[in-house]
Protein backbone atom coordinates (compact mmCIF):
# COMPACT_ATOMS: atom_id res chain seq x y z
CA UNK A 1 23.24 -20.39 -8.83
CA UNK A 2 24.22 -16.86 -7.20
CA UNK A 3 21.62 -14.87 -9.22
CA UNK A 4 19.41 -17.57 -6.68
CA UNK A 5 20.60 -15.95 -4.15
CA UNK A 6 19.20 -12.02 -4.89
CA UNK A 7 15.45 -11.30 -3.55
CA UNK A 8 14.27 -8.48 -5.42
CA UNK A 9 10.75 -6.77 -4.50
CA UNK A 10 8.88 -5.27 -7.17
CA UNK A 11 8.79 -2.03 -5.92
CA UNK A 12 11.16 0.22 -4.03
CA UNK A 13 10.44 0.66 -0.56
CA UNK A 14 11.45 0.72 3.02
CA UNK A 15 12.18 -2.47 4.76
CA UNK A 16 11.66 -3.70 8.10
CA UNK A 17 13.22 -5.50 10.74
CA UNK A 18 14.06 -8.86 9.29
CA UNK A 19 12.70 -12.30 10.55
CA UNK A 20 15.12 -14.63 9.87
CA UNK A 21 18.61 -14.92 10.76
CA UNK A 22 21.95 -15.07 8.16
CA UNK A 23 22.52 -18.33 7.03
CA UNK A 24 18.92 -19.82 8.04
CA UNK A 25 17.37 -21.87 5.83
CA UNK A 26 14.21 -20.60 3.68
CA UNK A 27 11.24 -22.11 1.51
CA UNK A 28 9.08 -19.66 -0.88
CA UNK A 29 6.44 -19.12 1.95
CA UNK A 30 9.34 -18.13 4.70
CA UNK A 31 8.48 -14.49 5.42
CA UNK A 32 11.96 -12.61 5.59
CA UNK A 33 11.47 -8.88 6.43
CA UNK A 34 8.40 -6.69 5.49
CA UNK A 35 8.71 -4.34 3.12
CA UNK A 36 6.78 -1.27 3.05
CA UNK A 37 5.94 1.39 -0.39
CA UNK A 38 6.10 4.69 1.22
CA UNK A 39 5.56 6.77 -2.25
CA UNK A 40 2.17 5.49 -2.86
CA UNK A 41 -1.02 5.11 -0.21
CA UNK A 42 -4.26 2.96 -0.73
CA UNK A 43 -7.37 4.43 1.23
CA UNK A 44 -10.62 2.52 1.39
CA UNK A 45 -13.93 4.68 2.32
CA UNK A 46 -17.19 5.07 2.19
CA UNK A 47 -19.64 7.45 1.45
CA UNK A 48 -23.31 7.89 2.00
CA UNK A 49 -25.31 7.06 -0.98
CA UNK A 50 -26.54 10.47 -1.55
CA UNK A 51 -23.58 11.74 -2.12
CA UNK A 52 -22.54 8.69 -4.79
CA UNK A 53 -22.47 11.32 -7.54
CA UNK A 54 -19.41 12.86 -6.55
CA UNK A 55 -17.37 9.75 -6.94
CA UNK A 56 -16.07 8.42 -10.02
CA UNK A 57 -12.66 6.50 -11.42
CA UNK A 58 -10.01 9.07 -12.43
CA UNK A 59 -11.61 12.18 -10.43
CA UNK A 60 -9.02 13.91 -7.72
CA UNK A 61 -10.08 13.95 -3.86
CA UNK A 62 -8.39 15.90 -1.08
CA UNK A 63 -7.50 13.17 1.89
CA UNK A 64 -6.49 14.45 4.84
CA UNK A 65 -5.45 11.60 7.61
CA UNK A 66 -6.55 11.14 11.74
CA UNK A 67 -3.35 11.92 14.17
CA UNK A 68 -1.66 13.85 11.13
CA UNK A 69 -0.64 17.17 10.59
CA UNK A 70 -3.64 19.22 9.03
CA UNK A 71 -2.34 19.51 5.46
CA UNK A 72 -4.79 17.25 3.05
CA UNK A 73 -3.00 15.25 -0.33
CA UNK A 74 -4.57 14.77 -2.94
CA UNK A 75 -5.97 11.26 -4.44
CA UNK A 76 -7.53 9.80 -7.60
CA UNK A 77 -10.03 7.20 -7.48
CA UNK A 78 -8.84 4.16 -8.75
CA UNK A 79 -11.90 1.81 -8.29
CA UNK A 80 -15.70 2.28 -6.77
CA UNK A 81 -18.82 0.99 -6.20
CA UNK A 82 -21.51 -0.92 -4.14
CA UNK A 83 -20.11 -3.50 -1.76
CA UNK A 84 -20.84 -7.34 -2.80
């Protein structure tokens, strides 16, 4: 019954402020604390079509983020394609 008691995420990470109290009771949809992956980043964008050529699964893309400091990372594509 203890091993009940462990919530384990399935990735490390850094969590938030929790939203339950000790001792309250739970259910499987009771959201406890967020939990945040701070290693890895997803970014969604678009492109104009023109330019569709440049983009394809597995190729590296410098990213640099609004309101950050002006140092890019680099990416890999993971998915693309038209919008549904």
């Amino acid at each position: 019954m203890v091993d009940k008691t462990v919530i384990r995420a399935p990735f490390s990470g850094t969590i938030g402020l929790r939203q339950v109290s000790p001792g309250a009771h739970i259910t499987p949809t009771t959201v406890i604390a967020t939990l945040q992956q701070l290693g890895r980043m997803k970014i969604d964008f678009t492109i104009p079509e023109e330019n569709s050529h440049l983009i394809a699964i597995g190729r590296t893309i410098d990213v640099r983020l609004e309101g950050q400091s002006s140092d890019t990372k680099k990416a890999t594509i993971i998915a693309c394609g038209a919008p549904s």
